[in-house]
PDB file of N, CA and C in Angstrom:
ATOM      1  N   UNK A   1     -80.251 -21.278  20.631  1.00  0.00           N
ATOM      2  CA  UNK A   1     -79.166 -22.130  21.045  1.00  0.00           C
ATOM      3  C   UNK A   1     -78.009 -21.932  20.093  1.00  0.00           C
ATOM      4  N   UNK A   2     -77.519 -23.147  18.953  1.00  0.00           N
ATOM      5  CA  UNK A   2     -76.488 -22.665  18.625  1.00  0.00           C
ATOM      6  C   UNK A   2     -77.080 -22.472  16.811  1.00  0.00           C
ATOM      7  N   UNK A   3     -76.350 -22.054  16.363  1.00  0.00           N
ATOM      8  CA  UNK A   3     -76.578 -22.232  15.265  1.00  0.00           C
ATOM      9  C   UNK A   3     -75.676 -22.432  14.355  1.00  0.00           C
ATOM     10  N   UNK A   4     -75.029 -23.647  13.873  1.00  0.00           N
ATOM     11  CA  UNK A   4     -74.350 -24.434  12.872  1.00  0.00           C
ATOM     12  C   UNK A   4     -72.605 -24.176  13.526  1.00  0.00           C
ATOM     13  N   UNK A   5     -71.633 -23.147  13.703  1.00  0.00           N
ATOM     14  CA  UNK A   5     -70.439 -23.240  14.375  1.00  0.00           C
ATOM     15  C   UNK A   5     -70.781 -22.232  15.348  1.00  0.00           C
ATOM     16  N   UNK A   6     -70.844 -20.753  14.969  1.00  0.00           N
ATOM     17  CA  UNK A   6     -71.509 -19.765  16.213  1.00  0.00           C
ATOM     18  C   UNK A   6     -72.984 -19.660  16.826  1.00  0.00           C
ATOM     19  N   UNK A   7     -72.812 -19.501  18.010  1.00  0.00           N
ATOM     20  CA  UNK A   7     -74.176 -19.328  18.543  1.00  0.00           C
ATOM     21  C   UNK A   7     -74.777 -17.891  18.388  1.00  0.00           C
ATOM     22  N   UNK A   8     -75.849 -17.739  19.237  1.00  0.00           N
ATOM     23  CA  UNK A   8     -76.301 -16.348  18.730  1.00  0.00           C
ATOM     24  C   UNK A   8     -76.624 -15.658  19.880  1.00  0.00           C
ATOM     25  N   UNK A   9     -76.422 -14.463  20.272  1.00  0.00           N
ATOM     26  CA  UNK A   9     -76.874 -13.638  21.763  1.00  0.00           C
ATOM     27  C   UNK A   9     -78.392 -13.266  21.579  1.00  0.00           C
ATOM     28  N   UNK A  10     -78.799 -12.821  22.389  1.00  0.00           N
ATOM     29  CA  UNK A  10     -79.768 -12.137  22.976  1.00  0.00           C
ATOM     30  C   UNK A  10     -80.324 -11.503  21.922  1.00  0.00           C
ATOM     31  N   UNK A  11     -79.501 -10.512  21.133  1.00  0.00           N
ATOM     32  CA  UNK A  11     -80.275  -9.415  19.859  1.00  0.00           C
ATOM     33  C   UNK A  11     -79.701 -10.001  18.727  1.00  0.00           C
ATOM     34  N   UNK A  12     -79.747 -11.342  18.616  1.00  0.00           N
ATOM     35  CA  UNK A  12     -79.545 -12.190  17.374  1.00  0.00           C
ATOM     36  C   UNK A  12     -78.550 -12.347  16.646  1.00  0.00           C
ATOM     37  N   UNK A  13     -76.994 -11.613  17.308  1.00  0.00           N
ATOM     38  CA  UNK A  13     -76.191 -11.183  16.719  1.00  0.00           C
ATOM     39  C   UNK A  13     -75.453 -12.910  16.780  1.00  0.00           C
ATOM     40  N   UNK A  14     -74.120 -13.196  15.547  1.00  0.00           N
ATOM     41  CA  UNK A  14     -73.725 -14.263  16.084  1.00  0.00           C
ATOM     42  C   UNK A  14     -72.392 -14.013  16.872  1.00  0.00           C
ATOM     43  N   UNK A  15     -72.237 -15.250  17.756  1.00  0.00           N
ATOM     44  CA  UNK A  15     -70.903 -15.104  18.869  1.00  0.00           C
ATOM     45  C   UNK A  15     -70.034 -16.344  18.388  1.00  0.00           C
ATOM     46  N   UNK A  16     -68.975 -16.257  18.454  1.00  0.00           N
ATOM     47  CA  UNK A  16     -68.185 -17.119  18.249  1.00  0.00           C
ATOM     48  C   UNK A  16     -67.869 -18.397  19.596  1.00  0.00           C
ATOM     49  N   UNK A  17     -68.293 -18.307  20.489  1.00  0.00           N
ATOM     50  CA  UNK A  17     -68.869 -19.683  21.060  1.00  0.00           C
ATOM     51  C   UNK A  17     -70.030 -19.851  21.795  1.00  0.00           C
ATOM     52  N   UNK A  18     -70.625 -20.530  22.283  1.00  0.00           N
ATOM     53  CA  UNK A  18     -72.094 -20.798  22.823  1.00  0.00           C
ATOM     54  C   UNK A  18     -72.266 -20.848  23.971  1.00  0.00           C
ATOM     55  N   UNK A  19     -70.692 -21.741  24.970  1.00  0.00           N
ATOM     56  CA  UNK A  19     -70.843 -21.413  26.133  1.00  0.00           C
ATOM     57  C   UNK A  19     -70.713 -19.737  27.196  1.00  0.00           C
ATOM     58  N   UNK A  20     -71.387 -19.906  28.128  1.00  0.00           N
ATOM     59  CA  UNK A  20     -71.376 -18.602  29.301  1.00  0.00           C
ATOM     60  C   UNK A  20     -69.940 -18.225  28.994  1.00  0.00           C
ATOM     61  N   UNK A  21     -69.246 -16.893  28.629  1.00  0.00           N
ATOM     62  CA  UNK A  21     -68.310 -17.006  29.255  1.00  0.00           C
ATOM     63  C   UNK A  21     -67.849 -16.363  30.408  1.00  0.00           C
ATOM     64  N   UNK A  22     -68.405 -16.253  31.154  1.00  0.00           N
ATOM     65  CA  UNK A  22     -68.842 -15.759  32.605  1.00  0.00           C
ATOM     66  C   UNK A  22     -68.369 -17.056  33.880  1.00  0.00           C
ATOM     67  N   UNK A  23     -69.438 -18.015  33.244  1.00  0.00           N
ATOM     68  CA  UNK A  23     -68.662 -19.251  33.750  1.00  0.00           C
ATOM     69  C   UNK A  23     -67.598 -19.694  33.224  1.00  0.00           C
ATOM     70  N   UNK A  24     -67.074 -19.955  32.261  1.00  0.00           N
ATOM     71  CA  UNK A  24     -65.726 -20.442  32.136  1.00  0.00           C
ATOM     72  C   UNK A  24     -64.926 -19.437  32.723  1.00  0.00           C
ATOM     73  N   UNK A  25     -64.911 -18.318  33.242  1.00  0.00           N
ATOM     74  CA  UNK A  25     -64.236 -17.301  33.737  1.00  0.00           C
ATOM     75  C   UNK A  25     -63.801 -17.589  35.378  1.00  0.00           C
ATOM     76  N   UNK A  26     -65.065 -17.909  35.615  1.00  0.00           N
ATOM     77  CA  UNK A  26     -65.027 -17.986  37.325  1.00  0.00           C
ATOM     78  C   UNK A  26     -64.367 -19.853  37.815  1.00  0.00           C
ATOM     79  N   UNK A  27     -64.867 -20.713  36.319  1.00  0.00           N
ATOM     80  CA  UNK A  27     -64.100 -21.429  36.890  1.00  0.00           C
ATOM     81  C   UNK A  27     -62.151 -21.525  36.759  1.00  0.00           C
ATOM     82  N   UNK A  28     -62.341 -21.068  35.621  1.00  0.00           N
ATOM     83  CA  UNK A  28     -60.447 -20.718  35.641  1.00  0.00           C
ATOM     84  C   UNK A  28     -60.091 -19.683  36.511  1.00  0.00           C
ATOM     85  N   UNK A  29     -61.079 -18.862  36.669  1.00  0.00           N
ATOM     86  CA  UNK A  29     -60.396 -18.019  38.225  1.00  0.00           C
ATOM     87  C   UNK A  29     -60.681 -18.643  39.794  1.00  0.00           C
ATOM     88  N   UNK A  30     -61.103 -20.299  39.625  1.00  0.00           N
ATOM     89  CA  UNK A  30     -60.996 -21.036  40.725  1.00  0.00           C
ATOM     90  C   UNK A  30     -59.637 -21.422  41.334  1.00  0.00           C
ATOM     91  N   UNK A  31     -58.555 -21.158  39.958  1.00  0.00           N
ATOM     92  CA  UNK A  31     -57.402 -21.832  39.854  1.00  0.00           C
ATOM     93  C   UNK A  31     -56.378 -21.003  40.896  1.00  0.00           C
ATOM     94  N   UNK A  32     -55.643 -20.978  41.599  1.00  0.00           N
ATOM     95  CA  UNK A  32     -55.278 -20.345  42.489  1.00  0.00           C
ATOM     96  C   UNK A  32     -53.959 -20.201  42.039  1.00  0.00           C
ATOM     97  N   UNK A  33     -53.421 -20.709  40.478  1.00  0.00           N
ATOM     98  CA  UNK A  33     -52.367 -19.967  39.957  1.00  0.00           C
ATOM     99  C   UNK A  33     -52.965 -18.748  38.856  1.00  0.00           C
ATOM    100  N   UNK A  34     -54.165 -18.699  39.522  1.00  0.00           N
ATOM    101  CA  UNK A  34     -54.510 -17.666  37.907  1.00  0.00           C
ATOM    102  C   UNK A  34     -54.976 -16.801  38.517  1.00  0.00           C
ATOM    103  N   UNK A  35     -54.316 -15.224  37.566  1.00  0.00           N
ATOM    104  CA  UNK A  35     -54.734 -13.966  38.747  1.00  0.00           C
ATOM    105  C   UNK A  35     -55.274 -13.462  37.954  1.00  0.00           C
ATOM    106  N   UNK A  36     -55.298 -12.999  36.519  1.00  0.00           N
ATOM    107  CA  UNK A  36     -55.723 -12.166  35.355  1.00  0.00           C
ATOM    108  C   UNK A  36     -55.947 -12.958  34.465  1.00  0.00           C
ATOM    109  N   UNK A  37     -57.231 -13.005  33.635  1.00  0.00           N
ATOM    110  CA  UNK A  37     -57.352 -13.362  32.670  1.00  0.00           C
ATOM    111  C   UNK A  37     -57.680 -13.029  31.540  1.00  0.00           C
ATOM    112  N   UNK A  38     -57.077 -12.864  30.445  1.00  0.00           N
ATOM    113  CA  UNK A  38     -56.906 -11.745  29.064  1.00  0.00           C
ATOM    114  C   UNK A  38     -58.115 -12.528  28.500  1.00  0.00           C
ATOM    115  N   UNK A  39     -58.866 -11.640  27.691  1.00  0.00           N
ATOM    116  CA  UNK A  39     -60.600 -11.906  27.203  1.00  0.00           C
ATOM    117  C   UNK A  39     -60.251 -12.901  25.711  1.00  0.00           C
ATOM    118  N   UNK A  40     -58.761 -12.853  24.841  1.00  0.00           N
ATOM    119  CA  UNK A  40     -58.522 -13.780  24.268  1.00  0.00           C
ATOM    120  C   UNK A  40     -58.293 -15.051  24.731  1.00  0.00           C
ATOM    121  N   UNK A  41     -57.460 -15.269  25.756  1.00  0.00           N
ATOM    122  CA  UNK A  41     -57.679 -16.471  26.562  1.00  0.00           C
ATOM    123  C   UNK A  41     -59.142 -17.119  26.896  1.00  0.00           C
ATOM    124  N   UNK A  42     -59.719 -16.216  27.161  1.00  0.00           N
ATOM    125  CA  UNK A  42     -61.427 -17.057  27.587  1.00  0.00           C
ATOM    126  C   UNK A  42     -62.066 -17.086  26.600  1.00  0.00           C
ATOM    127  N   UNK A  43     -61.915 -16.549  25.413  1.00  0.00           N
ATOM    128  CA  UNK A  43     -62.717 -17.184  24.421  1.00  0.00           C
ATOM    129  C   UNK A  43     -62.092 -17.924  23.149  1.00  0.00           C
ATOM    130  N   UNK A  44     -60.888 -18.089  23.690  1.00  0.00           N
ATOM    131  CA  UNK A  44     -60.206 -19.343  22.668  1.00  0.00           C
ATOM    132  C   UNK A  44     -60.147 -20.553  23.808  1.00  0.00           C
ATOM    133  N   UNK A  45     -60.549 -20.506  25.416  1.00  0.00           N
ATOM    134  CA  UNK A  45     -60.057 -21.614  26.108  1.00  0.00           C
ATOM    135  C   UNK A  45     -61.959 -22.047  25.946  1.00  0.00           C
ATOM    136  N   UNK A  46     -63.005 -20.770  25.935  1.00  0.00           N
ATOM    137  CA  UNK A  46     -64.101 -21.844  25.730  1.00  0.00           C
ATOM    138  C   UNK A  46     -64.677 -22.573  24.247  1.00  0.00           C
ATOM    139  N   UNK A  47     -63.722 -21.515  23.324  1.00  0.00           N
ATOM    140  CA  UNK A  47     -64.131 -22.850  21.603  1.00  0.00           C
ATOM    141  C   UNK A  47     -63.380 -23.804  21.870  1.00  0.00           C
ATOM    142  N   UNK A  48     -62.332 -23.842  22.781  1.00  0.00           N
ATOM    143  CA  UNK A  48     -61.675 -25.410  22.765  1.00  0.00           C
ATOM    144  C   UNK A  48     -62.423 -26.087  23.273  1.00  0.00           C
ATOM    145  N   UNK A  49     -63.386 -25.977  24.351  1.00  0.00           N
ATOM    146  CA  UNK A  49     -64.595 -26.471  25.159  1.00  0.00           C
ATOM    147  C   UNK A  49     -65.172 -27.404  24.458  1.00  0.00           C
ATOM    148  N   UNK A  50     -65.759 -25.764  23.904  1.00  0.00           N
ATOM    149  CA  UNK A  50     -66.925 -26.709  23.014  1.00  0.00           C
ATOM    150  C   UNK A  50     -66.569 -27.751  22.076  1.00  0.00           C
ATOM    151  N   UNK A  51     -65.127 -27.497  21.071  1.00  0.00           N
ATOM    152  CA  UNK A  51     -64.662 -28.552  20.258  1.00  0.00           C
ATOM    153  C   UNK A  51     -64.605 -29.556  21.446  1.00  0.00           C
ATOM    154  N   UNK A  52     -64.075 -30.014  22.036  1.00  0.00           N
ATOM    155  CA  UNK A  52     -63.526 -31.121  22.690  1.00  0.00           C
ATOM    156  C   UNK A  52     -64.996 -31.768  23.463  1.00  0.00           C
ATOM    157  N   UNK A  53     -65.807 -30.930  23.719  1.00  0.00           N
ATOM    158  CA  UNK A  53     -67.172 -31.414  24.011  1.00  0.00           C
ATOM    159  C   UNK A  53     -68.055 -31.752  23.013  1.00  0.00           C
ATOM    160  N   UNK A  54     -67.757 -31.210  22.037  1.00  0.00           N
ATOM    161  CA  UNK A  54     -67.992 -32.192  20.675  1.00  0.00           C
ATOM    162  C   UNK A  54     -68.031 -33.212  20.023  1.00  0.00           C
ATOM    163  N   UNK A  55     -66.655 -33.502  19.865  1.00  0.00           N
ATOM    164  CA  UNK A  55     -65.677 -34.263  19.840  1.00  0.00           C
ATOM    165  C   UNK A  55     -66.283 -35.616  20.464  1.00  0.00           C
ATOM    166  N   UNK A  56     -66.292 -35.597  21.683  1.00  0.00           N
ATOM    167  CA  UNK A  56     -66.340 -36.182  22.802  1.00  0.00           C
ATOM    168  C   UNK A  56     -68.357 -37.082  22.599  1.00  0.00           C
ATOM    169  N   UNK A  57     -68.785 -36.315  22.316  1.00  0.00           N
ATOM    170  CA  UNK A  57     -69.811 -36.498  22.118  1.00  0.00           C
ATOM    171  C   UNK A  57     -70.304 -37.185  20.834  1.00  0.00           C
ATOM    172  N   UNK A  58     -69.572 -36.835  20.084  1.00  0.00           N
ATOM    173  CA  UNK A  58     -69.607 -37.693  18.535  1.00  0.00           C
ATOM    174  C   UNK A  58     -68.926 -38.585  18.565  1.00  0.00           C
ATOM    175  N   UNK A  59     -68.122 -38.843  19.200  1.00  0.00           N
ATOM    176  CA  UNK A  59     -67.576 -40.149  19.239  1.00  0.00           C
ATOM    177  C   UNK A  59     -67.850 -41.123  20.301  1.00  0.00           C
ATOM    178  N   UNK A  60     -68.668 -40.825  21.155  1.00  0.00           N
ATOM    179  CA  UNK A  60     -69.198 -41.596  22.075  1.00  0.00           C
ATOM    180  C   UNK A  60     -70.531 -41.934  21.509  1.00  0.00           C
ATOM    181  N   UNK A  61     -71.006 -41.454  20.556  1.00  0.00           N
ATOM    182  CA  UNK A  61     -72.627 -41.977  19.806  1.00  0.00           C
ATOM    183  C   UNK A  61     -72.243 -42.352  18.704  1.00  0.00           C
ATOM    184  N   UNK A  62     -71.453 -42.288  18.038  1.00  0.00           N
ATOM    185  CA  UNK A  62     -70.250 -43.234  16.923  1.00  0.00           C
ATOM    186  C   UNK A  62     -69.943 -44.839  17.478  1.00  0.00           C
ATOM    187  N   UNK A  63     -69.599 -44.685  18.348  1.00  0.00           N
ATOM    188  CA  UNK A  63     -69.064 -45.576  19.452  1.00  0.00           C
ATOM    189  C   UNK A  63     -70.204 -46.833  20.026  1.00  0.00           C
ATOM    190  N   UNK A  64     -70.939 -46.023  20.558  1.00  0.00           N
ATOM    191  CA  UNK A  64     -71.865 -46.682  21.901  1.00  0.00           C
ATOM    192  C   UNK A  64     -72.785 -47.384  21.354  1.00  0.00           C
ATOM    193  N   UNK A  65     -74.081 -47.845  21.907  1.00  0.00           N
ATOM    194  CA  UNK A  65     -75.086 -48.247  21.864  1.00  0.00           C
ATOM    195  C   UNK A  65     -76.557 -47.859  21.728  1.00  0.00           C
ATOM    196  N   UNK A  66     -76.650 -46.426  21.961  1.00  0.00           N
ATOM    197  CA  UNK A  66     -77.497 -45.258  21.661  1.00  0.00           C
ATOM    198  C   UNK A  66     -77.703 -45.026  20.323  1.00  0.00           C
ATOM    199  N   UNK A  67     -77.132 -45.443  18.947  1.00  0.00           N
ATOM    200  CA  UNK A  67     -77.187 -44.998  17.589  1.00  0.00           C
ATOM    201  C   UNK A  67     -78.469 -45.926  17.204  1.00  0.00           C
ATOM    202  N   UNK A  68     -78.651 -46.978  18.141  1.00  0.00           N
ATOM    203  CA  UNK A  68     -79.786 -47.543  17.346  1.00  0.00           C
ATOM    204  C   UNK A  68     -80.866 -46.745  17.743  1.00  0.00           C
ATOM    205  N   UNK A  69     -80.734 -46.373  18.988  1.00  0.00           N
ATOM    206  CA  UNK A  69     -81.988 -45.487  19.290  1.00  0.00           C
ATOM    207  C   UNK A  69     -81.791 -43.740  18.763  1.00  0.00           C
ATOM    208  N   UNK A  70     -80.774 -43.291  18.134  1.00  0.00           N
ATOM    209  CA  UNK A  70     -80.845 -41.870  17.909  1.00  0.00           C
ATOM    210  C   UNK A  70     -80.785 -41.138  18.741  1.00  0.00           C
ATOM    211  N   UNK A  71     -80.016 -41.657  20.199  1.00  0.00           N
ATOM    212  CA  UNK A  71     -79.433 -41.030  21.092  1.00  0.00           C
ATOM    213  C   UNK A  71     -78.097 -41.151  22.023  1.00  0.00           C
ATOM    214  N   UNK A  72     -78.244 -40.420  22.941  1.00  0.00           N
ATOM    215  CA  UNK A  72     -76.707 -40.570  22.947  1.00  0.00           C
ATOM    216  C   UNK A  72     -76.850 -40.422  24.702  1.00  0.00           C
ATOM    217  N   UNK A  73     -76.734 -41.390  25.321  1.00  0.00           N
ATOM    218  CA  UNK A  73     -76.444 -42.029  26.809  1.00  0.00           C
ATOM    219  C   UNK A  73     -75.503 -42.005  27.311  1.00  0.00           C
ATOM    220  N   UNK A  74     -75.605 -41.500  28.889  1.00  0.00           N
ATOM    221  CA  UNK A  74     -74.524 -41.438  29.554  1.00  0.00           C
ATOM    222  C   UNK A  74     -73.722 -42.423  29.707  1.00  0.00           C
ATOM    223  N   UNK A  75     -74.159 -43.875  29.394  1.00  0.00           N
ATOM    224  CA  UNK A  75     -73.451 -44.917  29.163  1.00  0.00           C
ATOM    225  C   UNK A  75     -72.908 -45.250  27.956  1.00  0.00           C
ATOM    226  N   UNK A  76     -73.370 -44.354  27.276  1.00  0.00           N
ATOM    227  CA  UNK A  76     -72.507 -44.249  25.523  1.00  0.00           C
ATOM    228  C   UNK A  76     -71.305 -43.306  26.470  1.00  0.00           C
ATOM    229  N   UNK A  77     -70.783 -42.163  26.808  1.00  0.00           N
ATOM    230  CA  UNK A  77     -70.124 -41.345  27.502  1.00  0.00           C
ATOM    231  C   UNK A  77     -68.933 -42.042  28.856  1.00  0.00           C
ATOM    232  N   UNK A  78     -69.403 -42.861  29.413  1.00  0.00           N
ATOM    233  CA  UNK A  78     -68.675 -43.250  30.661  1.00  0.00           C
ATOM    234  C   UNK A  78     -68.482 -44.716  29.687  1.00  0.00           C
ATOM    235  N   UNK A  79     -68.743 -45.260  28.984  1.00  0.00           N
ATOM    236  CA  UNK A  79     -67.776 -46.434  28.182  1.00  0.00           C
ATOM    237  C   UNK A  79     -66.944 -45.919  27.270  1.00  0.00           C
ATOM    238  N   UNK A  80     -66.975 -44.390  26.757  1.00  0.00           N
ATOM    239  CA  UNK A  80     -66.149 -43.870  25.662  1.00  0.00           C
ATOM    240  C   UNK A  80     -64.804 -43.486  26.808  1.00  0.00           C
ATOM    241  N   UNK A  81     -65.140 -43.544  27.948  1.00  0.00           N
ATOM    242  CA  UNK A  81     -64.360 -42.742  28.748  1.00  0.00           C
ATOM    243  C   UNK A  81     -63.261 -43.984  29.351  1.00  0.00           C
ATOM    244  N   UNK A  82     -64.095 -44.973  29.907  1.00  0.00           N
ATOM    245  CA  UNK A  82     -62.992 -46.317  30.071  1.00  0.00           C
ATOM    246  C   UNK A  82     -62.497 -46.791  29.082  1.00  0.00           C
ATOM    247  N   UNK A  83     -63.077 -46.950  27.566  1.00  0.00           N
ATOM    248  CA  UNK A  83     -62.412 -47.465  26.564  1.00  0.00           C
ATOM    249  C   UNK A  83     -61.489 -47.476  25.988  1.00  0.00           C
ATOM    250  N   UNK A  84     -61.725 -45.970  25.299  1.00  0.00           N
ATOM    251  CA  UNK A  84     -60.739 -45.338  24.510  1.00  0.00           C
ATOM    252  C   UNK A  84     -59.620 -44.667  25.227  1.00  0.00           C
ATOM    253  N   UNK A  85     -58.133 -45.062  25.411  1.00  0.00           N
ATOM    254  CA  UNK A  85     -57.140 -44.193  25.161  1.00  0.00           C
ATOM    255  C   UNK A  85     -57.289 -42.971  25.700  1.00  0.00           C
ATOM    256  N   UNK A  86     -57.641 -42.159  24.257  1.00  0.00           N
ATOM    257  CA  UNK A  86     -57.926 -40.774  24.013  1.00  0.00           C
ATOM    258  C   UNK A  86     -58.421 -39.921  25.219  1.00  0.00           C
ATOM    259  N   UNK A  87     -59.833 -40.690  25.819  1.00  0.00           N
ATOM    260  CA  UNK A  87     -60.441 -40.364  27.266  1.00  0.00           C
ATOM    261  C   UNK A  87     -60.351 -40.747  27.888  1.00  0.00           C
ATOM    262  N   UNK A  88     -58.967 -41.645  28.474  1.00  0.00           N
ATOM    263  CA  UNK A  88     -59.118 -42.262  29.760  1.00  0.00           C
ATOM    264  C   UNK A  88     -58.718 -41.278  30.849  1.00  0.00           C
ATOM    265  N   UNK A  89     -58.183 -40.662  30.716  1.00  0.00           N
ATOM    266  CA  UNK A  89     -58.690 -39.305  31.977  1.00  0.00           C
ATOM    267  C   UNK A  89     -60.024 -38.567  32.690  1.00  0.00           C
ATOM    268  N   UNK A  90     -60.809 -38.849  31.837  1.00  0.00           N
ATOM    269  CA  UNK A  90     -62.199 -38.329  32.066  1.00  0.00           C
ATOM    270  C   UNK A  90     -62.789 -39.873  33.036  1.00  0.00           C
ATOM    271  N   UNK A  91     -61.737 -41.318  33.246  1.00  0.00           N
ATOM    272  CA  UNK A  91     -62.398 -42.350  33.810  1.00  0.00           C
ATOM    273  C   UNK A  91     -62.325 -42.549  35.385  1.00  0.00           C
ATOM    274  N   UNK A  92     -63.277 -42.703  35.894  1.00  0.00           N
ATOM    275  CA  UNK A  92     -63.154 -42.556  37.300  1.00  0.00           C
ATOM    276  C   UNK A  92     -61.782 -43.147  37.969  1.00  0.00           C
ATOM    277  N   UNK A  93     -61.192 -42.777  38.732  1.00  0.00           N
ATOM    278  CA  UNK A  93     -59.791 -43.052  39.340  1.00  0.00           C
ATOM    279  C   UNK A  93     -60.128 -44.429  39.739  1.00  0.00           C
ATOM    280  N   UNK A  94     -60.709 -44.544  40.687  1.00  0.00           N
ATOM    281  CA  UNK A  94     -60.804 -46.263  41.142  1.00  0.00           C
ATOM    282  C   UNK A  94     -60.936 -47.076  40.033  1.00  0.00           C
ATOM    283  N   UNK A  95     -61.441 -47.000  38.871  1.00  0.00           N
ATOM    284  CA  UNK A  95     -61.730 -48.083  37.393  1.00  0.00           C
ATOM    285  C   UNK A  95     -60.070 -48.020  37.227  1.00  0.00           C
ATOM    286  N   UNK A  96     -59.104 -46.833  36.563  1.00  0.00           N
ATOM    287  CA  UNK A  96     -58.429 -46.801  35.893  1.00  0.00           C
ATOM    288  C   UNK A  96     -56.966 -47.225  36.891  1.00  0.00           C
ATOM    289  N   UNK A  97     -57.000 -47.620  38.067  1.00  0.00           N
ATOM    290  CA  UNK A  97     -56.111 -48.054  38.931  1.00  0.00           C
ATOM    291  C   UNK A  97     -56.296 -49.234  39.750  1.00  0.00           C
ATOM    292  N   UNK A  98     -57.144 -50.070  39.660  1.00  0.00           N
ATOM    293  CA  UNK A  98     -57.707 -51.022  40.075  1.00  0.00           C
ATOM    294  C   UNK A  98     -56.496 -52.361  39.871  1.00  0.00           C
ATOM    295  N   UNK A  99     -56.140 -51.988  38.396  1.00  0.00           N
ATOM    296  CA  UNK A  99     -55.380 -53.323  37.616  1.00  0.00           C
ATOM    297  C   UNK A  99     -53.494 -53.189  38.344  1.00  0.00           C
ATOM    298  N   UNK A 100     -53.638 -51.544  38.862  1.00  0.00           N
ATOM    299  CA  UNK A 100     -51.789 -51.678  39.011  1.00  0.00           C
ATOM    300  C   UNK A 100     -51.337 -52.052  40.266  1.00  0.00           C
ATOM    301  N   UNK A 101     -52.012 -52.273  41.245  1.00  0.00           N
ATOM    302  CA  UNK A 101     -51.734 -53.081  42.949  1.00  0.00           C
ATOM    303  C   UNK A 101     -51.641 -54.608  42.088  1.00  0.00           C
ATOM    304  N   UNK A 102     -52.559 -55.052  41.636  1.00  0.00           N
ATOM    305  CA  UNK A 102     -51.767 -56.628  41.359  1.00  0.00           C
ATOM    306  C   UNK A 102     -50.558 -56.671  40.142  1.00  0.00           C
ATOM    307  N   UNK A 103     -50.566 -55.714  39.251  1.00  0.00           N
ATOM    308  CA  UNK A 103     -49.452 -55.662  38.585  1.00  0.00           C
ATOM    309  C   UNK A 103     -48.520 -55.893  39.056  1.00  0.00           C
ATOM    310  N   UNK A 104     -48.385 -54.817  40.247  1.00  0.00           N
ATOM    311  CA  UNK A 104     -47.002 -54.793  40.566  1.00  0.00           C
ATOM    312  C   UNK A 104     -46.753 -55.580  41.951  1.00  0.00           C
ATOM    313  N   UNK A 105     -47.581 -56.444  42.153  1.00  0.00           N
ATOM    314  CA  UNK A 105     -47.306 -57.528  43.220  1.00  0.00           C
ATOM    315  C   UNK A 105     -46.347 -58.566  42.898  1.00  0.00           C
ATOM    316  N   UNK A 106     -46.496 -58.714  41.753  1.00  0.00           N
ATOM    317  CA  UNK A 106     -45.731 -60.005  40.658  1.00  0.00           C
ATOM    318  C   UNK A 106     -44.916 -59.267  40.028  1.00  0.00           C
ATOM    319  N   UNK A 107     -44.119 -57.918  40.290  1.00  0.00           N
ATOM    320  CA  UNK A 107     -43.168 -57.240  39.432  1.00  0.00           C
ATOM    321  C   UNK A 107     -42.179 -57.300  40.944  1.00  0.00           C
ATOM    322  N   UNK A 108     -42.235 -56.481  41.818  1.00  0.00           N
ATOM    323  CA  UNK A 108     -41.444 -56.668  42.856  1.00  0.00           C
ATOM    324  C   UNK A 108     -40.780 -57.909  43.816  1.00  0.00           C
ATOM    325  N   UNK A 109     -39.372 -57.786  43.303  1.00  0.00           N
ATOM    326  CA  UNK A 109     -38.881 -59.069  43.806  1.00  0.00           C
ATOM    327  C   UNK A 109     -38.999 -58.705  45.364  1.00  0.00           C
ATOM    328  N   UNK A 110     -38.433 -60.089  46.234  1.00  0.00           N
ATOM    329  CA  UNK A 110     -38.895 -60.057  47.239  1.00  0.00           C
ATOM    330  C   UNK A 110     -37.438 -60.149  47.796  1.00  0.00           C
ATOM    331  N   UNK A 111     -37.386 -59.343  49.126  1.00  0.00           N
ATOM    332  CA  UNK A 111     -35.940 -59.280  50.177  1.00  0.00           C
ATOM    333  C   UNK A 111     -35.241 -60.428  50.357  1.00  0.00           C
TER     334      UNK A 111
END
């Protein structure tokens, strides 16, 4: 798997990130503005991955309720995601828009 920042291939050699990059390939070539993709681009867009999936992950077991148990729950993850700021993009659309139909019921004057 990984071992400490690089992971390691097949004949033990180390790689500078852990994820496929095969898949991160095919999904940025899902993008229908993207025609070519230079092999520095895919392996600086998947260490950002992994940092930010990191990231993301340490601070949601920093965070959550899983530290007493020494793990880290998808409900440690989807409360880091409504909570914080930082991830509220990762929060399901209906949670994070729920509050602005009555906002702006009481903001719009009336004819």
């Amino acid at each position: 798997m990984a071992d400490g920042v690089a992971g390691r291939d097949k004949c033990g050699e180390q790689r500078l990130v852990s994820l496929p990059l095969s898949r991160i390939r095919v999904i940025m070539k899902s993008s229908p503005e993207v025609s070519s993709i230079n092999q520095e681009a895919l392996v600086l867009t998947a260490k950002a991955t992994e940092l930010f999936v990191q990231y993301l992950a340490t601070y949601s077991y920093r965070h959550g309720s899983g530290k007493e148990k020494k793990a880290l729950t998808y409900s440690d993850l989807s409360n880091t995601a409504e909570e914080s700021e930082t991830f509220q993009f990762l929060a399901e659309p209906s949670s994070t828009l729920c509050s602005f139909p009555a906002e702006r019921e009481h903001t719009v004057p009336l004819p």
